[in-house]
Each structure stands twice: as C-alpha cells, then as structure tokens.
N, C-alpha and C. Protein backbone atom coordinates (compact mmCIF):
# COMPACT_ATOMS: atom_id res chain seq x y z
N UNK A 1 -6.02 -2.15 -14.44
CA UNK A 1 -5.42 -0.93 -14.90
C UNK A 1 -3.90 -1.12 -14.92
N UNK A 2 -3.53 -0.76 -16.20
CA UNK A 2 -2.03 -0.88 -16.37
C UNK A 2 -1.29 0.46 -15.43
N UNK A 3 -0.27 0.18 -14.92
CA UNK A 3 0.22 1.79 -14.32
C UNK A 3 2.07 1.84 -14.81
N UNK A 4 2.18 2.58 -15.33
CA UNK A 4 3.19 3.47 -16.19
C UNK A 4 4.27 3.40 -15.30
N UNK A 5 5.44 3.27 -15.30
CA UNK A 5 6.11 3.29 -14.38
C UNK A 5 8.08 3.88 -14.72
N UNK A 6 7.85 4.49 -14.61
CA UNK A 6 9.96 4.57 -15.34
C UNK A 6 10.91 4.51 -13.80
N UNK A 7 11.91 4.46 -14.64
CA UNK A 7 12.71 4.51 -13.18
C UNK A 7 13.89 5.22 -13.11
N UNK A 8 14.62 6.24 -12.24
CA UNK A 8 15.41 7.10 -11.92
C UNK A 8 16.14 6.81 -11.19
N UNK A 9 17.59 7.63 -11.17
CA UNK A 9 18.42 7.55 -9.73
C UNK A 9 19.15 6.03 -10.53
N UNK A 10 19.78 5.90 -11.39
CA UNK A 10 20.08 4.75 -11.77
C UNK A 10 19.50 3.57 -11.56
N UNK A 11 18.48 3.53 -11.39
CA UNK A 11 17.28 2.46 -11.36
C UNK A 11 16.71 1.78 -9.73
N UNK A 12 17.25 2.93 -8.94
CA UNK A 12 17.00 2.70 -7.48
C UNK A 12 16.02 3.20 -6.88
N UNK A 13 15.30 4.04 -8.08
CA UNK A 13 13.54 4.53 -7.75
C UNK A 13 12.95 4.22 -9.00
N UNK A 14 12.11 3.75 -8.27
CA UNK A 14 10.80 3.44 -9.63
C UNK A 14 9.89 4.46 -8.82
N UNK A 15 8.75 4.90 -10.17
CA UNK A 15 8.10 6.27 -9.99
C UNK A 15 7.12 5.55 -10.93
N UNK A 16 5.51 5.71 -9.99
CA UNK A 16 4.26 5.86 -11.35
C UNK A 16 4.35 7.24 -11.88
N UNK A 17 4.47 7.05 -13.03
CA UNK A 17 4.58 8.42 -14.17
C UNK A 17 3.57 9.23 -13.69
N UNK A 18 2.63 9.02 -13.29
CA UNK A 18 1.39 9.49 -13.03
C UNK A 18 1.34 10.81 -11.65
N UNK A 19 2.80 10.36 -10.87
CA UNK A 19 3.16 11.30 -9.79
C UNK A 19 4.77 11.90 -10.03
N UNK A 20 5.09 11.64 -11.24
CA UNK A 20 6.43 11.91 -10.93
C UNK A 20 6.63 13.61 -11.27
N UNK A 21 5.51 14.46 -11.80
CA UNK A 21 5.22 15.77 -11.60
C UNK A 21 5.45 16.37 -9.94
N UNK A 22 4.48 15.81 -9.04
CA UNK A 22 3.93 15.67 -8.35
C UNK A 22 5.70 15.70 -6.92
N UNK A 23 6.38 14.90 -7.73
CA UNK A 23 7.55 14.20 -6.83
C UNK A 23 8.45 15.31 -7.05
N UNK A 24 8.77 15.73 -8.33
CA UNK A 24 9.71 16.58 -8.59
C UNK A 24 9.35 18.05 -7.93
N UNK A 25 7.58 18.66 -7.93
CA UNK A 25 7.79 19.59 -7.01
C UNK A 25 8.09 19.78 -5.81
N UNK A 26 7.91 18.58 -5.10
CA UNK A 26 8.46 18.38 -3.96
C UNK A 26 9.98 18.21 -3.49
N UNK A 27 10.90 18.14 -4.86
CA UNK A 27 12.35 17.64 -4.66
C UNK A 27 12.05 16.22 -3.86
N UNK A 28 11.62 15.13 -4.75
CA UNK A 28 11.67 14.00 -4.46
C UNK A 28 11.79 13.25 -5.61
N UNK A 29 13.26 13.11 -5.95
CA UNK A 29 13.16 12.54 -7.20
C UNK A 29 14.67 11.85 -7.39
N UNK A 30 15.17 11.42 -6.03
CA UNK A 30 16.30 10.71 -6.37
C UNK A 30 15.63 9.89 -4.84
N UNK A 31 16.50 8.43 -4.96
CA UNK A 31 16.06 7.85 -3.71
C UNK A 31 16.18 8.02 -2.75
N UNK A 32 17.52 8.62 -2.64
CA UNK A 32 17.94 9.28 -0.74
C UNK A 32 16.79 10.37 -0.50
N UNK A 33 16.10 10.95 -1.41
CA UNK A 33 15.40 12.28 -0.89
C UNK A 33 14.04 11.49 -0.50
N UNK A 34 13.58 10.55 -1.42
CA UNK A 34 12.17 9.64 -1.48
C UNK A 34 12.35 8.75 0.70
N UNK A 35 14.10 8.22 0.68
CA UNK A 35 13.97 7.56 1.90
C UNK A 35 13.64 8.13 2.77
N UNK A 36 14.38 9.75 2.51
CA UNK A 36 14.25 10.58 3.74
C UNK A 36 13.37 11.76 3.89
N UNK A 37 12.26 11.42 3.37
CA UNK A 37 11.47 12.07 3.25
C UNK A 37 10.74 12.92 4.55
N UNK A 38 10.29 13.67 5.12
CA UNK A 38 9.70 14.08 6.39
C UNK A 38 8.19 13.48 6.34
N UNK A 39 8.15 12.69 7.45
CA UNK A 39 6.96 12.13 7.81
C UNK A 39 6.67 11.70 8.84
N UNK A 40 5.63 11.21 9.87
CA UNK A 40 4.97 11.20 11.32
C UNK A 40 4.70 9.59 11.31
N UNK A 41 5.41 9.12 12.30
CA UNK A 41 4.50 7.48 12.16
C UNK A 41 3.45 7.57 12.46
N UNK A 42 2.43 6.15 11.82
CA UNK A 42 1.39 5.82 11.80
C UNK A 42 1.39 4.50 12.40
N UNK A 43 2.61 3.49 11.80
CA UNK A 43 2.67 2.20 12.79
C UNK A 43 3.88 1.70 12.23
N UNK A 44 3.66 0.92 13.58
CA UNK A 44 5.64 0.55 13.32
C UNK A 44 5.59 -0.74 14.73
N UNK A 45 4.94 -2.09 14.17
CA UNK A 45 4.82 -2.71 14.95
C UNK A 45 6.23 -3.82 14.72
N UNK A 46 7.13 -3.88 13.79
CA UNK A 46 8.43 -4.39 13.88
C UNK A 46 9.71 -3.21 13.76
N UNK A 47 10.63 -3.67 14.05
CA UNK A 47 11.47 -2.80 14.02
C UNK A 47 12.08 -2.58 12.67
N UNK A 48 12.19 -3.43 11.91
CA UNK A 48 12.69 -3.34 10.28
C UNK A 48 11.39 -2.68 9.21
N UNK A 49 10.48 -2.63 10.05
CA UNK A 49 9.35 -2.20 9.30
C UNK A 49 8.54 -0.96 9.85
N UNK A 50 8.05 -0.05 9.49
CA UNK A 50 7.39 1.05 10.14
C UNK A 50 6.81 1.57 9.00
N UNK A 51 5.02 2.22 8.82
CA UNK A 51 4.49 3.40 7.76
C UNK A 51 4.32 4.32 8.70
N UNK A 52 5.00 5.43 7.89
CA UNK A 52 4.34 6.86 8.44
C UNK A 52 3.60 7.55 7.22
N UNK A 53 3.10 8.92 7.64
CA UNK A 53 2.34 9.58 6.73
C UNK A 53 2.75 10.95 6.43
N UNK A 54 3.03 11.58 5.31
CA UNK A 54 2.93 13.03 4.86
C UNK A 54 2.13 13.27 3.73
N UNK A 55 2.36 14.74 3.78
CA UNK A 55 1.59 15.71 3.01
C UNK A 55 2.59 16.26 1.51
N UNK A 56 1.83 15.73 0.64
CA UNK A 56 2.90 16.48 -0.84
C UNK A 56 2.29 17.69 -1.56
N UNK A 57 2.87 18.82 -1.43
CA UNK A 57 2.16 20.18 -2.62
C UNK A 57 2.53 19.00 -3.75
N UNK A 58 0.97 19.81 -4.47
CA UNK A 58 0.61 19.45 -5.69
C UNK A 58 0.60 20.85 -6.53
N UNK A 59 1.70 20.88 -7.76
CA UNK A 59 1.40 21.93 -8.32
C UNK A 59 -0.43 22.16 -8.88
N UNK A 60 -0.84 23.19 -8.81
CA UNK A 60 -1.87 23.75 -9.29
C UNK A 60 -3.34 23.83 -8.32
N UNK A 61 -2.96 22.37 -7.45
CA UNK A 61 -4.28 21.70 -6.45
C UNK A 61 -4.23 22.54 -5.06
N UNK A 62 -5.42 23.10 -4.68
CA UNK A 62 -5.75 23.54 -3.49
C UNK A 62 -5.44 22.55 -2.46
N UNK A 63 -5.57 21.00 -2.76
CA UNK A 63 -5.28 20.09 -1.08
C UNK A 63 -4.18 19.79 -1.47
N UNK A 64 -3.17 19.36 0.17
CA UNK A 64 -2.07 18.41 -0.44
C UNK A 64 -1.97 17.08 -0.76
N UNK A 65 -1.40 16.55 -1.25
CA UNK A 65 -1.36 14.97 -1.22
C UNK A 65 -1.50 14.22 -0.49
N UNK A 66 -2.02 13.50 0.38
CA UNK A 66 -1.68 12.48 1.43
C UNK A 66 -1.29 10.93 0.89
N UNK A 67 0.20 10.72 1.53
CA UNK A 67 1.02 10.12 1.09
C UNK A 67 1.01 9.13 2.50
N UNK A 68 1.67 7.84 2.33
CA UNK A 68 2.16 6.71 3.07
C UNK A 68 3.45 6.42 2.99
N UNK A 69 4.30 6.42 3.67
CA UNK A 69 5.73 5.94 3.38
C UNK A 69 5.49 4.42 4.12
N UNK A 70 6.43 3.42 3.74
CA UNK A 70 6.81 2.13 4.49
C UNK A 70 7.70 2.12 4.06
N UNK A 71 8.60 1.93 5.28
CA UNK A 71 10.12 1.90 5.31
C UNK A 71 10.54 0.78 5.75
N UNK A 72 11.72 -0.05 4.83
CA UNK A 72 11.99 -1.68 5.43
C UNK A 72 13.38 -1.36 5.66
N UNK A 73 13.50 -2.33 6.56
CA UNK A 73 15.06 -2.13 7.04
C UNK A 73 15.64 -3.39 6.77
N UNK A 74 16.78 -3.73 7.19
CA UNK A 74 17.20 -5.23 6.84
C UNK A 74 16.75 -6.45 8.04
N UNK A 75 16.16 -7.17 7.03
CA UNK A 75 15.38 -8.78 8.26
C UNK A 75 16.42 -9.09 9.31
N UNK A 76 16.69 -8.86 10.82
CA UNK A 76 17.31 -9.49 11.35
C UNK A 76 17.73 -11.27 10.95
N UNK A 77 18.89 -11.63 11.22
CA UNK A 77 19.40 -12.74 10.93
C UNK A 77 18.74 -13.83 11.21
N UNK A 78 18.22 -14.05 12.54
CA UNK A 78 17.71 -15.23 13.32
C UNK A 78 15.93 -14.92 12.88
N UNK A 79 15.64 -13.77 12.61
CA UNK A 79 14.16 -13.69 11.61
C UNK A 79 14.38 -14.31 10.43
N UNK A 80 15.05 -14.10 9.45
CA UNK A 80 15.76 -15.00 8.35
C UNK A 80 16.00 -16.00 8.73
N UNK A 81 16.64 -16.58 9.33
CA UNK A 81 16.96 -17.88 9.45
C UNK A 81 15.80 -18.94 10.12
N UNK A 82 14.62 -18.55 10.89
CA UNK A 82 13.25 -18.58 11.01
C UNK A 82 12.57 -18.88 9.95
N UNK A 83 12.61 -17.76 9.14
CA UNK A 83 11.61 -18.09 7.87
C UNK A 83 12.27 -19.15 7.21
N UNK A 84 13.54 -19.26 7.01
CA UNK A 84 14.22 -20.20 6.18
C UNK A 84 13.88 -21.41 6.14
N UNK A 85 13.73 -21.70 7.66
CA UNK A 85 13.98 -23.44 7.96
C UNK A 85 12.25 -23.38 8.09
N UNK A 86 11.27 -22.87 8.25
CA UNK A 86 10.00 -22.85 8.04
C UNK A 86 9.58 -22.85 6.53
N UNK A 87 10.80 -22.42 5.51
CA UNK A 87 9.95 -22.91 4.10
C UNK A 87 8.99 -21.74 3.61
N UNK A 88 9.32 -20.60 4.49
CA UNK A 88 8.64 -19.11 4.03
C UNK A 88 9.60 -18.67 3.33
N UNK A 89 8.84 -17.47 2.57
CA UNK A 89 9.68 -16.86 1.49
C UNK A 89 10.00 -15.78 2.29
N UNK A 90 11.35 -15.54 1.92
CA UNK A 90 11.96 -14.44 2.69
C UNK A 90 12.19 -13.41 1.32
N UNK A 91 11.80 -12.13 1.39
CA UNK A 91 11.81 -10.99 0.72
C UNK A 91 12.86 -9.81 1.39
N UNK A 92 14.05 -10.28 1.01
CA UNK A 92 15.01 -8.97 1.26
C UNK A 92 14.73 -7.46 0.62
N UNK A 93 14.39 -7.47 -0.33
CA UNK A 93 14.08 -6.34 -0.88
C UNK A 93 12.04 -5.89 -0.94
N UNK A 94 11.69 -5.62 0.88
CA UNK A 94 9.99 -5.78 1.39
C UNK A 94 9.46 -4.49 0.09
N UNK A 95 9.85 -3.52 0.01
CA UNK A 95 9.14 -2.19 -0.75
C UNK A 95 8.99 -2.59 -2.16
N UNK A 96 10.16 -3.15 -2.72
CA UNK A 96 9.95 -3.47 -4.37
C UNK A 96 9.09 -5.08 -4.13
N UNK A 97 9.00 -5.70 -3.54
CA UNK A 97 7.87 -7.00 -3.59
C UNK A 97 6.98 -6.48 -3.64
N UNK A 98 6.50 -5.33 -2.64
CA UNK A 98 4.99 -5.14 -2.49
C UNK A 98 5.18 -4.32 -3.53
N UNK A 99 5.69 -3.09 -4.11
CA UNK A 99 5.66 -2.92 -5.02
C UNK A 99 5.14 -3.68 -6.46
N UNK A 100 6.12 -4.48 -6.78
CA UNK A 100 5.13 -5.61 -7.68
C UNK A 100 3.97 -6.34 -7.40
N UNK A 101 3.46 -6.27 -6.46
CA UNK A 101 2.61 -7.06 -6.24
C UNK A 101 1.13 -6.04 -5.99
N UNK A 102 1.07 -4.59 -5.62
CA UNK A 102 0.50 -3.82 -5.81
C UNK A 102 0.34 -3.50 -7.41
N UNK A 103 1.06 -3.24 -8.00
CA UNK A 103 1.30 -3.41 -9.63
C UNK A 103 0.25 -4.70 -10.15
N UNK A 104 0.30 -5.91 -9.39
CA UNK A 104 -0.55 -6.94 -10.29
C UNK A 104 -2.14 -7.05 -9.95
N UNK A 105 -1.80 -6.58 -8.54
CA UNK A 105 -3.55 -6.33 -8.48
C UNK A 105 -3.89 -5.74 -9.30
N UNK A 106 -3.32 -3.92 -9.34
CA UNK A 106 -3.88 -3.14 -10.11
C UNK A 106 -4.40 -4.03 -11.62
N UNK A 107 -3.60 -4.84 -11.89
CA UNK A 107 -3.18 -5.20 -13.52
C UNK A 107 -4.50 -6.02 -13.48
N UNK A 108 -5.04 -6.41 -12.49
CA UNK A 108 -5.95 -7.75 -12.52
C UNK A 108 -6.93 -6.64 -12.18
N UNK A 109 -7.34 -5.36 -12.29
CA UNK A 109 -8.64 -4.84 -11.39
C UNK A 109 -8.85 -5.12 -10.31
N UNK A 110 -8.11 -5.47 -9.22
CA UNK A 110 -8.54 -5.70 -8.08
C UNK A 110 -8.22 -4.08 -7.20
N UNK A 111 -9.33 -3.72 -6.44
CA UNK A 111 -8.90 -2.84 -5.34
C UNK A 111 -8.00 -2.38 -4.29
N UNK A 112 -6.70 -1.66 -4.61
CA UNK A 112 -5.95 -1.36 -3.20
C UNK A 112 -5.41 -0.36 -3.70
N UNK A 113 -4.50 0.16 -2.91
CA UNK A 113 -3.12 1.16 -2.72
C UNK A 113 -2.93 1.63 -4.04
N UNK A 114 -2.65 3.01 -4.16
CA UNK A 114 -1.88 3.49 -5.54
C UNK A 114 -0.72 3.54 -4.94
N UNK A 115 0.25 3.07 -6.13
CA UNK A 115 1.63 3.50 -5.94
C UNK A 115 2.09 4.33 -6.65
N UNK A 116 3.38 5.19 -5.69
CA UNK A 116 3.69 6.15 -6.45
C UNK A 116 4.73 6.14 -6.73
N UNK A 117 5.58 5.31 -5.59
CA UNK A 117 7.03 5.42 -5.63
C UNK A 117 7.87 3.97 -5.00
N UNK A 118 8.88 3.60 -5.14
CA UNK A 118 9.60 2.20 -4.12
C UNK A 118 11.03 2.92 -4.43
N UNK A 119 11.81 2.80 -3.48
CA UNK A 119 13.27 3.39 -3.95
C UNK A 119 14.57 2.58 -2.53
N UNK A 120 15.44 2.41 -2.91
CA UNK A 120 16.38 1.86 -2.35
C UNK A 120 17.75 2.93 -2.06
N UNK A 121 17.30 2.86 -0.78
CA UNK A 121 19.20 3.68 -0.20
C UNK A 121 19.97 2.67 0.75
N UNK A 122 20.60 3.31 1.67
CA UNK A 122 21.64 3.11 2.22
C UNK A 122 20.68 1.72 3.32
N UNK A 123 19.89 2.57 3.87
CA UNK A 123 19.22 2.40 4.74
C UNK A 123 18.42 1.08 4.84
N UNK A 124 17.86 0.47 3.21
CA UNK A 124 16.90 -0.09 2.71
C UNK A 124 16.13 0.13 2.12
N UNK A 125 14.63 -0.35 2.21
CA UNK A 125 13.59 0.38 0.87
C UNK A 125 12.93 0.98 1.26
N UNK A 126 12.23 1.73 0.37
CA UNK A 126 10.61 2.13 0.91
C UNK A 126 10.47 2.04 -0.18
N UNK A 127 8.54 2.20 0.40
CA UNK A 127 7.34 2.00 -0.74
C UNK A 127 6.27 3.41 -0.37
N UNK A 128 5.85 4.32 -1.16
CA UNK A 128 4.95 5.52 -0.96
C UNK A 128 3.98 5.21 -1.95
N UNK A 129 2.81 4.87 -1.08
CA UNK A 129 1.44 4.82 -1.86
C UNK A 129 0.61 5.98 -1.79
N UNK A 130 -0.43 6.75 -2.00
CA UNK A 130 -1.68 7.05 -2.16
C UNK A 130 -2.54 6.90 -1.20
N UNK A 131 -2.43 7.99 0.26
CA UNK A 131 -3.90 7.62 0.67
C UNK A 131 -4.85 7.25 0.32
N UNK A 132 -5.67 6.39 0.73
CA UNK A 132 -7.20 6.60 0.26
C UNK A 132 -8.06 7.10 1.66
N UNK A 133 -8.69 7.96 1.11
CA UNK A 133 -9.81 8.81 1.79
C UNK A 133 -10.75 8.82 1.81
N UNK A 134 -11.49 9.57 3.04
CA UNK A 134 -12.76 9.22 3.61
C UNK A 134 -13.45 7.61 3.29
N UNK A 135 -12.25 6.53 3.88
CA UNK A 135 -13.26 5.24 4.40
C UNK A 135 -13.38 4.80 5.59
N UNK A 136 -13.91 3.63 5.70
CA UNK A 136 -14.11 2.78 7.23
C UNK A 136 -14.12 1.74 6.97
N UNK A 137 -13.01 1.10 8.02
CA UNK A 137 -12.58 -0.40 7.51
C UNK A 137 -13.73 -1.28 7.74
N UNK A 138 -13.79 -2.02 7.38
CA UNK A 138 -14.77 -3.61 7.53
C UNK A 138 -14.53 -3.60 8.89
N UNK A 139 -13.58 -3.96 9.48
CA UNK A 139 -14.09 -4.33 10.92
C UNK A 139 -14.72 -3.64 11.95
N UNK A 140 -15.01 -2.17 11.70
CA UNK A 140 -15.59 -1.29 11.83
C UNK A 140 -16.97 -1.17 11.77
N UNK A 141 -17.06 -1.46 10.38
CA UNK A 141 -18.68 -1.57 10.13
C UNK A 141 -19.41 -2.40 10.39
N UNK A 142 -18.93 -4.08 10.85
CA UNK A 142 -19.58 -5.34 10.88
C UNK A 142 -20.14 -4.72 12.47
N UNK A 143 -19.52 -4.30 12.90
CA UNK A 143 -20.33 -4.12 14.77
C UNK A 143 -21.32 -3.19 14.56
N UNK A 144 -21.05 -1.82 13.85
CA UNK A 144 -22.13 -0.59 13.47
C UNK A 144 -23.69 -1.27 12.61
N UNK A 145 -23.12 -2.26 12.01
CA UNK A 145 -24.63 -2.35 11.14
C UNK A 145 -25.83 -3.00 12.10
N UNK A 146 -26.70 -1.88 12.18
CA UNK A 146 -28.06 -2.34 13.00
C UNK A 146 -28.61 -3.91 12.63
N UNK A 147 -29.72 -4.03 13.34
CA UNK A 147 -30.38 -5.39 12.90
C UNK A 147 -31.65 -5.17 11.66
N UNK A 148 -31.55 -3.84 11.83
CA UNK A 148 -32.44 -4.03 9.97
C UNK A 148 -31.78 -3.68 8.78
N UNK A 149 -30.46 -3.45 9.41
CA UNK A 149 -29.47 -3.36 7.65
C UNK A 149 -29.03 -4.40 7.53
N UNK A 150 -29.76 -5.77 7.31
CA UNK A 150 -29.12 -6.75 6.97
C UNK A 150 -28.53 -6.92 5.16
N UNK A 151 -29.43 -5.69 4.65
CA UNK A 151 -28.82 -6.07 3.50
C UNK A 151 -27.48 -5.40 2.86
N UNK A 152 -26.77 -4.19 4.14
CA UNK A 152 -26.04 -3.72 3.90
C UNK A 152 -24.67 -4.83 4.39
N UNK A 153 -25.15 -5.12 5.17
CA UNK A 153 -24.14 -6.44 5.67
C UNK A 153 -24.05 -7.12 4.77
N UNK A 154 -24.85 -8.12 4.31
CA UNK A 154 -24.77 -9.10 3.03
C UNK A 154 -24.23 -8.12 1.93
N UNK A 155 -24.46 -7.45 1.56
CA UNK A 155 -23.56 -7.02 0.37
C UNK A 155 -22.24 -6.46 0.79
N UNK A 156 -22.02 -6.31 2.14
CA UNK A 156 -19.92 -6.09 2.15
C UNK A 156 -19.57 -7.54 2.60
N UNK A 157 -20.34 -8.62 2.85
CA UNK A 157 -20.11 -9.57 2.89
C UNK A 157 -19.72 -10.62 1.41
N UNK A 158 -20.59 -9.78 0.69
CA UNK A 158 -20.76 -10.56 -0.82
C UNK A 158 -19.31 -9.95 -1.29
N UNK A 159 -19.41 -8.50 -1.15
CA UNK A 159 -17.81 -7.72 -1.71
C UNK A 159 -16.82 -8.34 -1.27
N UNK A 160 -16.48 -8.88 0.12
CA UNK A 160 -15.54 -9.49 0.45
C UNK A 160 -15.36 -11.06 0.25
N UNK A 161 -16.29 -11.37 -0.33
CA UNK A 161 -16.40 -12.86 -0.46
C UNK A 161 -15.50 -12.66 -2.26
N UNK A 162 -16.24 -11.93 -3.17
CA UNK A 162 -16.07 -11.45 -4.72
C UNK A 162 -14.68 -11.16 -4.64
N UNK A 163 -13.79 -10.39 -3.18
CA UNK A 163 -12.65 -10.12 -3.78
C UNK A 163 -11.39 -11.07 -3.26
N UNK A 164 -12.22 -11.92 -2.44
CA UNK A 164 -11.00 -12.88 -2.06
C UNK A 164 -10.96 -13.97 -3.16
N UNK A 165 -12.55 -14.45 -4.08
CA UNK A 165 -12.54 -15.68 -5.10
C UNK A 165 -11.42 -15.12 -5.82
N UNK A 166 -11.69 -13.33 -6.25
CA UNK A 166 -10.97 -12.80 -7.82
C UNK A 166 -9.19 -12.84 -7.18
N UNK A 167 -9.13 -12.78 -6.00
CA UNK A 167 -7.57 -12.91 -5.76
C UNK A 167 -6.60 -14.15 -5.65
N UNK A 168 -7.99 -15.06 -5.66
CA UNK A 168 -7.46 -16.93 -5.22
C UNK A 168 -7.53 -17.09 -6.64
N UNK A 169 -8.19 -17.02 -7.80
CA UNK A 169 -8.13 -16.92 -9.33
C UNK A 169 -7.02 -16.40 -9.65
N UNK A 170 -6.67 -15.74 -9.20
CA UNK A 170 -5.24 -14.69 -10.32
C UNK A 170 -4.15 -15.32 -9.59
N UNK A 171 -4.39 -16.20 -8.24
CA UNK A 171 -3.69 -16.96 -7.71
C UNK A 171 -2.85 -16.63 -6.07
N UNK A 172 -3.41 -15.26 -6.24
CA UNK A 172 -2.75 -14.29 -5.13
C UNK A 172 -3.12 -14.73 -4.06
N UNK A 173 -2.39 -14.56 -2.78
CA UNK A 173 -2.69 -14.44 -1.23
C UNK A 173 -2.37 -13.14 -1.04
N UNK A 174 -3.01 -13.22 0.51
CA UNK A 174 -2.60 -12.18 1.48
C UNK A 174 -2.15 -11.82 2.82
N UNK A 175 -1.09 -11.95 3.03
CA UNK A 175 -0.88 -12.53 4.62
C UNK A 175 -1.82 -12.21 5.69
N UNK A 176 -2.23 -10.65 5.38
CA UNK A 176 -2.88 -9.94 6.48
C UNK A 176 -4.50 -10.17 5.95
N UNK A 177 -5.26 -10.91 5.39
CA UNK A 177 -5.97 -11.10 4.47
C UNK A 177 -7.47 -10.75 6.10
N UNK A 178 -7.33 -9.69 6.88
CA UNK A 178 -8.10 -9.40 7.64
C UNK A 178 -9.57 -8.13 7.66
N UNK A 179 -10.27 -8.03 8.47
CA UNK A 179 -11.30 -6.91 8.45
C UNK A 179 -10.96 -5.65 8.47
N UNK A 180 -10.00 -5.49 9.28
CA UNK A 180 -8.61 -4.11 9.77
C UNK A 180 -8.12 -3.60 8.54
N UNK A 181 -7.82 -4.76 7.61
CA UNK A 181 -7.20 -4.39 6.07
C UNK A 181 -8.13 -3.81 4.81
N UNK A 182 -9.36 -4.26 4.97
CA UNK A 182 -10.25 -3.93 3.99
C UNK A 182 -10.98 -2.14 4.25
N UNK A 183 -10.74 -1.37 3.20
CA UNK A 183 -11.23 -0.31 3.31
C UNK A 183 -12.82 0.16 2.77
N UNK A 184 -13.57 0.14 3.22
CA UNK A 184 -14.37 0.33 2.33
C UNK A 184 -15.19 2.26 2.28
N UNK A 185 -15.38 2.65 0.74
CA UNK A 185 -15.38 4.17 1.01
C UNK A 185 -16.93 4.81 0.50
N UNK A 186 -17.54 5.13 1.51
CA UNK A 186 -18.86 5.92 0.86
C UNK A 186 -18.90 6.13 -0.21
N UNK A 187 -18.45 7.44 -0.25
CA UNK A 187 -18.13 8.39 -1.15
C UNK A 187 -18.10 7.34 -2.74
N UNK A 188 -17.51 6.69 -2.63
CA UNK A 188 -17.40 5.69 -4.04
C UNK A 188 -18.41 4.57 -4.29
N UNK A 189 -19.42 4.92 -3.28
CA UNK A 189 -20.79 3.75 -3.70
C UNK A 189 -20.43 2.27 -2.96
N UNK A 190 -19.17 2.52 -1.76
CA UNK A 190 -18.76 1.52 -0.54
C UNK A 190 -18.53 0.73 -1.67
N UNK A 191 -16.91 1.45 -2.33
CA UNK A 191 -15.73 0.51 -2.87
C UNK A 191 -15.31 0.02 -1.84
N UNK A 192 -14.86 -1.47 -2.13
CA UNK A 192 -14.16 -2.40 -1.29
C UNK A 192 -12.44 -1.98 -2.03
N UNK A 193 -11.81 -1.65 -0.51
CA UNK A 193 -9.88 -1.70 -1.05
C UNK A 193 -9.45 -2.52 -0.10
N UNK A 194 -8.23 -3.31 -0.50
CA UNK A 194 -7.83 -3.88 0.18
C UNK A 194 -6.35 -3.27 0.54
C-alpha cells in the first residue's frame, strides 16, 4: 500500500494525508505542537529514546484515536562513537528513518505500524503511529496454546516464518526481529504485525 504523504511546517513534519484532518482538529499541525504533544509513557528503556501514548478527537467518530508518540533525542557521543568504530549505522535523525522504513514495508505489503506523523524540533524527532488494537503478541500466545492446538501454533509459526522470508526478499532487517514485537489480532482472522 502506497501512503500519501505531504509535508508542513517548512518541511519539518511529514503527515499521512490520511490523518492530517484528524491532526488539524487536534491543533497538531506544526512540529513543535506534534513534539509536544500531551502523552503518558509506555516505555522508555534509553534515555534519548522513550514511546508514550495518547488519545486524538476525531471529527465526526464516537472513539478517540489511539496514538503512539516516539520521541528521539540526540545519540550521546560515546554511543556514537561505539556504533562508529563497530561499523553500525548510526541514524541521527531515529523518527524520519523509521519513518521511511515503515513507509517501505507498507510499500512491500508487509504488516506493521500506520504512520501518521515524524516531525523535527528543537528537541529532536518524533514519530506518531496508529495503535493497533485488540491483539496479543506472539510471545504471549506460544505459552497459551494447549497441546491440541497444534495447528494453531503451526500456522503463527508458518505466519512468522512467511513474514521474515517476505522481509529478507525486499532485503529488510529488523533489529528487534523478536516474539514481544509481533502482534497478532483476532479480530482480523490473527493478522500477523510486526
């Protein structure tokens, strides 16, 4: 799926067209308002890095939005200089990478995150995706499945096998490429997201 994208604020927010209704009722539509958005952490296991979560009115919709912020700050020096001499790629700008790179899954059909927004202030970046709702991660379910659902096992086994070939094909990795990361959702006939 192709996703639409323009960009505002002199080109320091990119917006999927698809929410930028959505952004403007909220007065979120320049990047300082997108950075500083009001939201609750969810995790924040480095210090340059933290997601929290809010709620966006949607004109016309009875629920609100449930939104993700990830907020990057700048890589400490001696973390940089770590990755450097290790021959890792260092990504100064973390929200617009994953940004593009959420963008190419989509582009390839692969399962994850909607994006809605990446924007750059003072501060650094963020990236605001798209809850996804009502799932249960893989690592979750591999302990829950009894000993006569073996065939429910083999088939999130087969799903996860199908979406790591289609991501090593399009050429992609995943750092966190774990059970914790994979979502998978009833409701959608146990879509696999990553």
């Amino acid at each position: 799926m192709n996703i639409e994208v323009c960009k505002l604020d002199g080109g320091k927010l990119l917006v999927n067209t698809k929410y930028l209704e959505v952004l403007r009722f909220n007065g979120l539509d320049t990047a300082d308002s997108i950075c500083g958005m009001e939201s609750e952490p969810v995790k924040r296991k480095l210090k340059e890095r933290g997601t929290e979560r809010a709620f966006l009115k949607s004109p016309g919709q009875p629920e609100d939005l449930e939104v993700y912020i990830k907020r990057y700050s700048a890589i400490p020096i001696k973390d940089y200089l770590k990755s450097a001499l290790n021959l890792k790629p260092v990504f100064s700008d973390g929200a617009f990478h994953e940004w593009d790179a959420i963008l190419a899954f989509h582009l390839r059909g692969l399962n994850t995150m909607e994006p809605i927004a990446a924007a750059r202030c003072r501060e650094g970046t963020c990236l605001v995706t798209k809850g996804i709702r009502n799932y249960r991660r893989a690592s979750e379910l591999f302990p829950a499945f009894s000993a006569g659902d073996l065939q429910g096992k083999r088939r999130l086994i087969a799903d996860i096998a199908d979406l790591a070939g289609r991501m090593h094909s399009a050429n992609f990795a995943h750092q966190d490429f774990y059970l914790v990361h994979m979502f998978v959702t009833p409701d959608e006939d146990c879509k696999l997201y990553i």
